[in-house]
C-alpha atoms as a PDB file:
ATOM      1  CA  UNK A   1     174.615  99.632  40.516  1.00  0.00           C
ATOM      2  CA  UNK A   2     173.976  97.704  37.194  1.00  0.00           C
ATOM      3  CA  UNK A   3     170.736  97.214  35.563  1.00  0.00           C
ATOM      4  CA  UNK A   4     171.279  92.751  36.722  1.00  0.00           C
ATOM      5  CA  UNK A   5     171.894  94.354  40.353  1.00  0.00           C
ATOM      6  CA  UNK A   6     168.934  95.904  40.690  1.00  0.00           C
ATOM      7  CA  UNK A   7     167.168  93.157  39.060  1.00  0.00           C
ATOM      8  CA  UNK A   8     168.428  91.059  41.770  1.00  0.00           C
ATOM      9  CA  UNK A   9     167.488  93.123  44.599  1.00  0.00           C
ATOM     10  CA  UNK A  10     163.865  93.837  43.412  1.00  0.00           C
ATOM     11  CA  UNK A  11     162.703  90.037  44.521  1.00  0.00           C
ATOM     12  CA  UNK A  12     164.002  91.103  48.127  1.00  0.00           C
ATOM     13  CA  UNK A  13     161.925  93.825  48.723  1.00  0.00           C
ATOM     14  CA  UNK A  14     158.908  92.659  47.129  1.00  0.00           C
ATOM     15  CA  UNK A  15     159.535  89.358  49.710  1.00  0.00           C
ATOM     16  CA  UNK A  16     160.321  91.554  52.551  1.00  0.00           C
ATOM     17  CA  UNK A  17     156.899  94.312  51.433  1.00  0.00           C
ATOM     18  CA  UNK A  18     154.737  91.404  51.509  1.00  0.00           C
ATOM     19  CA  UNK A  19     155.879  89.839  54.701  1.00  0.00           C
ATOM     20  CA  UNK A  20     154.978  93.864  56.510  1.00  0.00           C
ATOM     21  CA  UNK A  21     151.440  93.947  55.065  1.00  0.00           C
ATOM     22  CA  UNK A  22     150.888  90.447  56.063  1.00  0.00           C
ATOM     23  CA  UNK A  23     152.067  91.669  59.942  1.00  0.00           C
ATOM     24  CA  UNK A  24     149.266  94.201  60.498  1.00  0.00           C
ATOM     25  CA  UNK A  25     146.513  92.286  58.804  1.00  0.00           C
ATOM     26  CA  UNK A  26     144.243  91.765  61.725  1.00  0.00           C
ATOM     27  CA  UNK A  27     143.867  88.228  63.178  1.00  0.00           C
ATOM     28  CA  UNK A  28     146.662  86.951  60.444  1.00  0.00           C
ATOM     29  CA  UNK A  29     149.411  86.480  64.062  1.00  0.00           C
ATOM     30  CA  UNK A  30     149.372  86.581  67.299  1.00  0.00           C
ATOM     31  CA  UNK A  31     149.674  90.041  69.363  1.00  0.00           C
ATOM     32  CA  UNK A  32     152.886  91.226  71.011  1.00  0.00           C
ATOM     33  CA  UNK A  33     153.088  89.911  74.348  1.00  0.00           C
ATOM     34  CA  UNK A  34     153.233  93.153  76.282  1.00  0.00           C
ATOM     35  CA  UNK A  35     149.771  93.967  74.774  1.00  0.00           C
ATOM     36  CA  UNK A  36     146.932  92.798  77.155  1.00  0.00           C
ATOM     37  CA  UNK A  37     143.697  91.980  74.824  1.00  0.00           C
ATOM     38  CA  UNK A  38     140.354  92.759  76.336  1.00  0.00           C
ATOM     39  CA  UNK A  39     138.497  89.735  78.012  1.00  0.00           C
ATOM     40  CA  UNK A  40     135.641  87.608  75.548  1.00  0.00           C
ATOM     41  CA  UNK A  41     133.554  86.585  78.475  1.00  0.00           C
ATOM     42  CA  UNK A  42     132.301  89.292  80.402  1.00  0.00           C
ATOM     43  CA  UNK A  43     132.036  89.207  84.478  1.00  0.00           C
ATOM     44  CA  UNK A  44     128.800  87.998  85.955  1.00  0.00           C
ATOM     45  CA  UNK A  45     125.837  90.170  87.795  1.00  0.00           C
ATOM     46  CA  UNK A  46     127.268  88.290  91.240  1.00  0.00           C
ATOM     47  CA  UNK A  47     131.291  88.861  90.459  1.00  0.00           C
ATOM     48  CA  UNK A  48     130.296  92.395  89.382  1.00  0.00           C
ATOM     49  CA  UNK A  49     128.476  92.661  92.617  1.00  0.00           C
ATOM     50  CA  UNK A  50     131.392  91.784  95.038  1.00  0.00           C
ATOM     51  CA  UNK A  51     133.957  93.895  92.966  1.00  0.00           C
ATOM     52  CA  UNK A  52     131.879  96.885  93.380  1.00  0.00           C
ATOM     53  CA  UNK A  53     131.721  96.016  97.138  1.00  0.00           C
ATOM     54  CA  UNK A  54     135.531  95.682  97.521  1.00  0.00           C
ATOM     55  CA  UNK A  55     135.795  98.830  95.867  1.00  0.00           C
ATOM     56  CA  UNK A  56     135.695 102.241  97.635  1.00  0.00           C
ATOM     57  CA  UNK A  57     132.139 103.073  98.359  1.00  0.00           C
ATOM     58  CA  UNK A  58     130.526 106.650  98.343  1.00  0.00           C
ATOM     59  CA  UNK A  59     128.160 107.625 101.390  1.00  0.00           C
ATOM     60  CA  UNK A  60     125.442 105.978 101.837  1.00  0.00           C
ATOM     61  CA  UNK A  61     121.904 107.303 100.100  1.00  0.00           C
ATOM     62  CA  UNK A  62     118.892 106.898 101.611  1.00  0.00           C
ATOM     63  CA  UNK A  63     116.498 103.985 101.396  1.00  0.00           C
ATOM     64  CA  UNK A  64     113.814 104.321  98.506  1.00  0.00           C
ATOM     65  CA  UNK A  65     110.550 106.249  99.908  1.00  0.00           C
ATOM     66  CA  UNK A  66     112.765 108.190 102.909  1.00  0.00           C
ATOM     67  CA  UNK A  67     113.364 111.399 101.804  1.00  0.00           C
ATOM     68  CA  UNK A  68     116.803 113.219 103.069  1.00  0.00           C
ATOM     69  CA  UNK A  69     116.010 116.172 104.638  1.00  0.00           C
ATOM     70  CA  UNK A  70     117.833 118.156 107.136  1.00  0.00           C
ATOM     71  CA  UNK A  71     118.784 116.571 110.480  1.00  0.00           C
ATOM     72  CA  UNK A  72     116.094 118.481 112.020  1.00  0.00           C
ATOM     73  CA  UNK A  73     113.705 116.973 109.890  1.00  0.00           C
ATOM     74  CA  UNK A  74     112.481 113.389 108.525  1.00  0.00           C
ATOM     75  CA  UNK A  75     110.156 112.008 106.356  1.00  0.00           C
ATOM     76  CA  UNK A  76     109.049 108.409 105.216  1.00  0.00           C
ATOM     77  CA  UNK A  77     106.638 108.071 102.078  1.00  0.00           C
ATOM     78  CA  UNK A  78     106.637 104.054 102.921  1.00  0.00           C
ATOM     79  CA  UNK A  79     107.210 103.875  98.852  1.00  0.00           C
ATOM     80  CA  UNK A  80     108.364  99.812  99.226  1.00  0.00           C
ATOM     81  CA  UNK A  81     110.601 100.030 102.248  1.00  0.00           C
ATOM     82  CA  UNK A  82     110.597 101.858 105.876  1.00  0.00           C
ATOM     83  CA  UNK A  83     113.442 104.230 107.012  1.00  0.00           C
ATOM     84  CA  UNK A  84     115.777 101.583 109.588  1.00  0.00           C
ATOM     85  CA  UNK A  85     115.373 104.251 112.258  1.00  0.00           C
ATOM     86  CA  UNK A  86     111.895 102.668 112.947  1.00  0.00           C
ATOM     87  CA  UNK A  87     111.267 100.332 115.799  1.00  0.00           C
ATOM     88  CA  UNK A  88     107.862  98.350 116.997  1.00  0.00           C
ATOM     89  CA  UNK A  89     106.927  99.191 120.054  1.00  0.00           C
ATOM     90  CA  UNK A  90     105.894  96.290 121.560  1.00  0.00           C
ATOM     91  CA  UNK A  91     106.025  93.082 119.331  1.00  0.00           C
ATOM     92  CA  UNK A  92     108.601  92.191 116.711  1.00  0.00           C
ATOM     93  CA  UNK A  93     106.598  91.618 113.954  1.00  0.00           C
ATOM     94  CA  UNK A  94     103.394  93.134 114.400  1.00  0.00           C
ATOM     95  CA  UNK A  95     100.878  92.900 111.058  1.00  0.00           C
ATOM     96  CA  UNK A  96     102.199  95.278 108.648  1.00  0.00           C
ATOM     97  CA  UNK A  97     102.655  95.960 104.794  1.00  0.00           C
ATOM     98  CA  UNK A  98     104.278  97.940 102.457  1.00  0.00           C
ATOM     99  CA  UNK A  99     102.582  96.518  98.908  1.00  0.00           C
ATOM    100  CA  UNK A 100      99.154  96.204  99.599  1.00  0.00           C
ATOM    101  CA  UNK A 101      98.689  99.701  98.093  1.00  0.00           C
ATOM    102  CA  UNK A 102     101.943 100.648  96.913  1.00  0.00           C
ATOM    103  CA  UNK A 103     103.023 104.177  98.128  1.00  0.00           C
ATOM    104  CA  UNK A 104     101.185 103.389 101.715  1.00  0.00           C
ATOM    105  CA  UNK A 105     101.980 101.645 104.792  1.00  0.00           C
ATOM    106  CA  UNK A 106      98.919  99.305 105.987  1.00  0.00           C
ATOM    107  CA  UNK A 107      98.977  98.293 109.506  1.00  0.00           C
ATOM    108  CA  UNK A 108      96.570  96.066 111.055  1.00  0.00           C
ATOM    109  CA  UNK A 109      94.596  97.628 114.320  1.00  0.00           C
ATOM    110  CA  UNK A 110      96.234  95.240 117.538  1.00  0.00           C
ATOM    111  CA  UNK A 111      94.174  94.866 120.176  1.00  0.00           C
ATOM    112  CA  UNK A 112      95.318  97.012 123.660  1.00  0.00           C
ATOM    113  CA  UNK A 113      95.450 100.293 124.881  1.00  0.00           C
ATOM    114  CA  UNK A 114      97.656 102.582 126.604  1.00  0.00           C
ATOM    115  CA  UNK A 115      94.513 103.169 128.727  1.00  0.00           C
ATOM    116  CA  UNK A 116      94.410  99.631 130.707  1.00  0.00           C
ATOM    117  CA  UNK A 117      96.954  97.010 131.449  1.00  0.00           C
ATOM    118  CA  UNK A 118      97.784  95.784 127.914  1.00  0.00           C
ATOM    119  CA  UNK A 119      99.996  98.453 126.068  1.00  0.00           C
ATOM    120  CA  UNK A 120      98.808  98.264 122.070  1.00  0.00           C
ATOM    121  CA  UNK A 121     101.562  95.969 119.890  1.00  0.00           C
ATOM    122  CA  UNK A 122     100.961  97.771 116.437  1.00  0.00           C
ATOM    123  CA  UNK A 123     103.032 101.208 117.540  1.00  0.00           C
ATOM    124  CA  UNK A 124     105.577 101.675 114.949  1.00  0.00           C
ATOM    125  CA  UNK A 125     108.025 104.651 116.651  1.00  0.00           C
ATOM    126  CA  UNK A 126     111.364 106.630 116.681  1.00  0.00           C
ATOM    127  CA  UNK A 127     113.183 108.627 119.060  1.00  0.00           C
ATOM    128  CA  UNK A 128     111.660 111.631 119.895  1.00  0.00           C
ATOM    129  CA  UNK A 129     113.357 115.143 119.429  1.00  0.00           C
ATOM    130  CA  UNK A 130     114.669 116.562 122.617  1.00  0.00           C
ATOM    131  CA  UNK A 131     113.053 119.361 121.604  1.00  0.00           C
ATOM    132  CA  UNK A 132     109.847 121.234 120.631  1.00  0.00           C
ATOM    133  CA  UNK A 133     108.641 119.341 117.186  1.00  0.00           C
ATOM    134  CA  UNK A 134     105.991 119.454 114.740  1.00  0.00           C
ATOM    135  CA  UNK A 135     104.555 115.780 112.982  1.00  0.00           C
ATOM    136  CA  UNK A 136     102.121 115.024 110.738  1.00  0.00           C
ATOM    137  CA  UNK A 137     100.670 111.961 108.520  1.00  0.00           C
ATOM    138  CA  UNK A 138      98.007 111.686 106.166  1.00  0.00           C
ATOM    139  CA  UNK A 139      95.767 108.768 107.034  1.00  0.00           C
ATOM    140  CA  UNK A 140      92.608 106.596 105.304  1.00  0.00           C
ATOM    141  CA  UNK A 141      90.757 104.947 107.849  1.00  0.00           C
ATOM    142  CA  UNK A 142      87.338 104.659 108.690  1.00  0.00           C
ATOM    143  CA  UNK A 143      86.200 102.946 112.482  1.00  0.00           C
ATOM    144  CA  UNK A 144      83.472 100.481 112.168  1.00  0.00           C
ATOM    145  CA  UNK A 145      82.998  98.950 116.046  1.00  0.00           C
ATOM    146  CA  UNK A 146      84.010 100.450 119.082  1.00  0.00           C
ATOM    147  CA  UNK A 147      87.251 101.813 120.194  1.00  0.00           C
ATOM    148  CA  UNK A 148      89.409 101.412 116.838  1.00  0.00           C
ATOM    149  CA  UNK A 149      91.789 104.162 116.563  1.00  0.00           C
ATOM    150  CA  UNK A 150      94.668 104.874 114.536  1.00  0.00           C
ATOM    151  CA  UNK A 151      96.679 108.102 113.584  1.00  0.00           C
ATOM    152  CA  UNK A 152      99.451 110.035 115.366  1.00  0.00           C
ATOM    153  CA  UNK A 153     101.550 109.088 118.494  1.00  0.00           C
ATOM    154  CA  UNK A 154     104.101 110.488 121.285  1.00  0.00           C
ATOM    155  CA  UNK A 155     104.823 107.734 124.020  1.00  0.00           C
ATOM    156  CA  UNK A 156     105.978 108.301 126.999  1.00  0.00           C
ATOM    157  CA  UNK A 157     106.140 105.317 129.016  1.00  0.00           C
ATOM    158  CA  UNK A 158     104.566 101.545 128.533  1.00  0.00           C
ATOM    159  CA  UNK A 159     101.251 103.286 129.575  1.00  0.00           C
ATOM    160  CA  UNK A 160     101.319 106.663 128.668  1.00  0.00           C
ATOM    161  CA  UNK A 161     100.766 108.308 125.730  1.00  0.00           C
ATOM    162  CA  UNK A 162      99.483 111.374 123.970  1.00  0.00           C
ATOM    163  CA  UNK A 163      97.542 109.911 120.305  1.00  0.00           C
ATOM    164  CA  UNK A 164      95.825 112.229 118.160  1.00  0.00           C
ATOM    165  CA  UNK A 165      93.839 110.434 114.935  1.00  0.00           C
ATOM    166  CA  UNK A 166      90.285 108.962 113.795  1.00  0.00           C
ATOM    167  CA  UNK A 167      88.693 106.704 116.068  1.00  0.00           C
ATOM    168  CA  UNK A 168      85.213 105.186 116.592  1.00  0.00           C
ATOM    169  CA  UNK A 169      82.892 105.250 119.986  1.00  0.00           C
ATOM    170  CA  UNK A 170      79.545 103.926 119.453  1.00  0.00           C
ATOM    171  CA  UNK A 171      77.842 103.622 122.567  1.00  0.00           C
ATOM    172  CA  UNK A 172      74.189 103.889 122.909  1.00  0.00           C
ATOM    173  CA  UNK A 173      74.089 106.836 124.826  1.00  0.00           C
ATOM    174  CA  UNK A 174      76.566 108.933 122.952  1.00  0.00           C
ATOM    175  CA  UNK A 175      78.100 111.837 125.115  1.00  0.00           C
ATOM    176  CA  UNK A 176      80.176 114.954 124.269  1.00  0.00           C
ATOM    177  CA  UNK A 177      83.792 112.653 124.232  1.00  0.00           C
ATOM    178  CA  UNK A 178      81.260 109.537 122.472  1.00  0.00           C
ATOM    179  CA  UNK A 179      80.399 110.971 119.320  1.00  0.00           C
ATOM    180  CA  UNK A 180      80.833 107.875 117.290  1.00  0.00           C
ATOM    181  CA  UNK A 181      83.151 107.991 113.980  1.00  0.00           C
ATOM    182  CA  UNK A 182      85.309 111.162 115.038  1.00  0.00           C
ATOM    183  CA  UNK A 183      88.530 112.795 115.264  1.00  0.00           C
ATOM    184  CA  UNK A 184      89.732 112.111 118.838  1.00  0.00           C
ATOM    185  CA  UNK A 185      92.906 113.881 120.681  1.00  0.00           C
ATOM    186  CA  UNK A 186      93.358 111.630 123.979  1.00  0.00           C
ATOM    187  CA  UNK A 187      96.423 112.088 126.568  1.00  0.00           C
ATOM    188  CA  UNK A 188      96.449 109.118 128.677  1.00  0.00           C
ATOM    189  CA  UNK A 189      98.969 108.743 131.431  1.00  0.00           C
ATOM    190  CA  UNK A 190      99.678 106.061 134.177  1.00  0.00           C
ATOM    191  CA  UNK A 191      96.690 103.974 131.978  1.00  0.00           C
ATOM    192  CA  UNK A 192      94.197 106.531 132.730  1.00  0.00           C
ATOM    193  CA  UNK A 193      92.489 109.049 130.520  1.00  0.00           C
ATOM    194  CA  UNK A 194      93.331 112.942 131.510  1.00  0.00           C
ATOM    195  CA  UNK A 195      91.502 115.859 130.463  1.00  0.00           C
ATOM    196  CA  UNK A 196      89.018 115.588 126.981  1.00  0.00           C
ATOM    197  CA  UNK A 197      89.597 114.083 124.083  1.00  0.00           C
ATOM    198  CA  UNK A 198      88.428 117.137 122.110  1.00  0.00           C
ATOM    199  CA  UNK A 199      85.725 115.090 119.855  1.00  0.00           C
ATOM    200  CA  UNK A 200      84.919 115.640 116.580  1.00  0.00           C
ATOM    201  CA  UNK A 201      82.583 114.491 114.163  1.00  0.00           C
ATOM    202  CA  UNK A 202      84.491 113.044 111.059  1.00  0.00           C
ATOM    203  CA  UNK A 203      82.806 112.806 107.409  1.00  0.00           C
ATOM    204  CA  UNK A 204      82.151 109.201 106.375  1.00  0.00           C
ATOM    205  CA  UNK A 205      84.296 108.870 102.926  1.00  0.00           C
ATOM    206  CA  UNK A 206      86.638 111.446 103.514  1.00  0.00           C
ATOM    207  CA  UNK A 207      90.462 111.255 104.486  1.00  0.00           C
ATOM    208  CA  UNK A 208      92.393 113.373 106.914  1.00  0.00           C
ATOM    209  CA  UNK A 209      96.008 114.895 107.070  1.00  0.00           C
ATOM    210  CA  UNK A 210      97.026 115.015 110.659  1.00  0.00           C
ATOM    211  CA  UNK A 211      99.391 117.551 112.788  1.00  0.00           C
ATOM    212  CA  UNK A 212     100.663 117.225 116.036  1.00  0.00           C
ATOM    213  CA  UNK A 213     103.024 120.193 118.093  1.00  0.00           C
ATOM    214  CA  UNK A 214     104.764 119.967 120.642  1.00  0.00           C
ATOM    215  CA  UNK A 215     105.442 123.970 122.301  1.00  0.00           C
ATOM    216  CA  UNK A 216     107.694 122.817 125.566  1.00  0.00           C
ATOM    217  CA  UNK A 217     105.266 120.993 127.198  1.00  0.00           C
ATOM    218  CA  UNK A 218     102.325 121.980 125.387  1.00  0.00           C
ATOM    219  CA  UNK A 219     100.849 119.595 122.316  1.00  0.00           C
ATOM    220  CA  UNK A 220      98.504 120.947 119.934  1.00  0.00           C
ATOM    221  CA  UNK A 221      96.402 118.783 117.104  1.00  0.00           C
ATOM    222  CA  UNK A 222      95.206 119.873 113.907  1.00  0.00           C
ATOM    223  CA  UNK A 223      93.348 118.329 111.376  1.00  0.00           C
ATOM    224  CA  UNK A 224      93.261 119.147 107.592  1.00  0.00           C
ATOM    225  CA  UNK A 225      91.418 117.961 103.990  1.00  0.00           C
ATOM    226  CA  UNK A 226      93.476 120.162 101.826  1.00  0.00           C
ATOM    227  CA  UNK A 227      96.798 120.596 103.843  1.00  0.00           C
ATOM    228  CA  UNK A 228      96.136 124.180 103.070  1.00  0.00           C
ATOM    229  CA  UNK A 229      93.929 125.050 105.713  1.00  0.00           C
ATOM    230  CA  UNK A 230      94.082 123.786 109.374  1.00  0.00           C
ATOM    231  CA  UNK A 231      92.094 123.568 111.974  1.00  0.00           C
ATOM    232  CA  UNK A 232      92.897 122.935 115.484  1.00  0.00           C
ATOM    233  CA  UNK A 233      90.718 120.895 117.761  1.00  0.00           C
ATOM    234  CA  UNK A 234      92.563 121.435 120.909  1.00  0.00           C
ATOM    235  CA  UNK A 235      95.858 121.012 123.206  1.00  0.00           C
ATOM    236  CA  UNK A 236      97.310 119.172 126.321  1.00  0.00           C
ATOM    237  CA  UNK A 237      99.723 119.588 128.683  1.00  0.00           C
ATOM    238  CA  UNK A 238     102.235 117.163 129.503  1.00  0.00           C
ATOM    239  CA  UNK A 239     104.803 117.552 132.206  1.00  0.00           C
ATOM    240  CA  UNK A 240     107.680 114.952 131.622  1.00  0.00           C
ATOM    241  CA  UNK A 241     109.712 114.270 128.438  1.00  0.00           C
ATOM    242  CA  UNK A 242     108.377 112.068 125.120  1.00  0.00           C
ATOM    243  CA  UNK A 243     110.268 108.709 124.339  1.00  0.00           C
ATOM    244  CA  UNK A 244     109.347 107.725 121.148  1.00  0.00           C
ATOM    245  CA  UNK A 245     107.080 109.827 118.394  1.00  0.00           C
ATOM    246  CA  UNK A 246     105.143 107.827 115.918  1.00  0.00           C
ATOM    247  CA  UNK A 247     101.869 106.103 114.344  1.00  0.00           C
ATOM    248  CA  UNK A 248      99.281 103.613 116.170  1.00  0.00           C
ATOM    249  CA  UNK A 249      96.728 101.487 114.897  1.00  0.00           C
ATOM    250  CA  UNK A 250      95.185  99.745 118.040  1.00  0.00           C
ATOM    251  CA  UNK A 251      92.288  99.138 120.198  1.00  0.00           C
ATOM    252  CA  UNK A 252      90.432  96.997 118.044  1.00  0.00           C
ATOM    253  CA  UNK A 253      88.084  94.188 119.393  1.00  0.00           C
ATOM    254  CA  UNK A 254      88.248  92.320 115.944  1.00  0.00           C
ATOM    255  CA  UNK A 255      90.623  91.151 113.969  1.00  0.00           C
ATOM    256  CA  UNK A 256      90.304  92.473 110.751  1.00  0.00           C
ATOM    257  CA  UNK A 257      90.383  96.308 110.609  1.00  0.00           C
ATOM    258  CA  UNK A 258      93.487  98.375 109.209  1.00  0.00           C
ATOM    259  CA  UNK A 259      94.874 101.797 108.468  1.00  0.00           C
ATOM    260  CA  UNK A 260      96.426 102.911 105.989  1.00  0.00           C
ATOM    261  CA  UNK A 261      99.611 106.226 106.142  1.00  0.00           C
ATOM    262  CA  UNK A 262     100.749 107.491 102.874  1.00  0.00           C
ATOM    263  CA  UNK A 263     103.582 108.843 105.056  1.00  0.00           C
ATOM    264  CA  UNK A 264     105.050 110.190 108.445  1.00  0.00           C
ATOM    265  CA  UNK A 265     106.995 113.576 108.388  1.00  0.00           C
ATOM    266  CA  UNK A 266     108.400 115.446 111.233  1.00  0.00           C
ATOM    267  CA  UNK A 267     110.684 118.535 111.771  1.00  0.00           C
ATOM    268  CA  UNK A 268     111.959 119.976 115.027  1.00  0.00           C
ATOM    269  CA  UNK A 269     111.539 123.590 115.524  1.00  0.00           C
END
């Protein structure tokens, strides 16, 4: 090739040079067509929301507060929400809450009894093991009029029950199962009262952790301050199976005491 030749051909690739660098400049043309550029406007909170539902989900976690033990065991810290495995006994919406003092479920004292005609509304319940159990709750309430009780439950029928918790009986003439504010264990069946109620005196300011055991069909209470040391204020016998285990907050002849459970735990044994 001559020296005009290459003269010539020097133009070209200068020409054909600048049209490469001016390809991969970015944003100077458009991009190949099989080349799929990401999206500018990202998906909303409610489109992000029904793609994760229509995609494969994992198992299901428990709610917050309900603790996944075992399935021999259970336990609800009532931290904002209640396990769905809970049920009212009697009413639908009985007076309740879960945010009055976060952590703790509040339930108002219903009026009713197991011992009379009127079963109590404010029973909140599960099924009961089939067999022998141990449950316990930790509970801040103090009685102030007659017959307000709340704590620690295993139903039987509409008007039988075994309840185990803090309870007041002020009557002028106090007797050994009258002791006024006091830890009472009462097994009532067919609406009556059987056997004693195992009275004793409870300290004004102070909160208890309750147990409850059932040993076939023997049910022992226990009361603690510490949940290190126990002490057990006595036991019934029942002879026919438990429906429903729970907590009660009942018997109340106003309208405006409560109770308060920083939690319901139980484990079959």
């Amino acid at each position: 090739m001559n020296r005009s030749s290459s003269i010539r051909v020097l133009p070209a690739l200068v020409l054909l040079l600048a049209s490469m660098l001016a390809c991969a400049t970015p944003g100077s043309s458009a991009a190949p067509a099989e080349v799929i550029l990401e999206p500018t406007v990202r998906p909303t909170l409610a489109e992000a929301a029904l793609a994760t539902l229509a995609a494969p989900t994992s198992p299901p976690t428990a709610a917050a507060g309900v603790t996944e033990l075992a399935s021999s065991a259970f336990r609800d810290d009532f931290d904002g929400t209640m396990d769905t495995g809970w049920t009212w006994f009697q009413s639908e919406s009985p007076g309740y809450s879960l945010t009055h003092t976060p952590g703790w479920l509040r339930l108002n004292l219903s009026s009713g009894s197991f011992r009379g005609t009127t079963p109590p509304e404010n029973v909140l319940v599960r099924p009961a093991p089939t067999g022998d159990f141990s449950m316990g709750t930790f509970l801040r309430f103090s009685p102030h009029n007659n017959f307000e009780f709340a704590g620690l439950a295993v139903v039987f029928d509409d008007h039988s029950d075994l309840q185990f918790g803090r309870g007041g009986c002020f009557l002028e003439a106090p007797t050994p199962e009258c002791i006024g504010d006091g830890l009472y264990f009462d097994n009532i069946q067919n609406g009556s009262a059987e056997g004693g109620n195992f009275a004793t005196p409870a300290l004004l300011g102070l909160d208890y952790l309750l147990r409850l055991e059932r040993q076939g069909n023997a049910y022992t209470a226990s009361f603690s301050t510490d949940g290190s040391n126990w002490q057990p204020i006595g036991s019934h016998t029942v002879d026919k199976a438990p429906v429903s285990i729970g907590l009660i907050a009942a018997q109340s002849t106003v309208a405006s005491p409560y109770a308060d459970f920083d939690y319901f735990e139980m484990e079959s044994q």
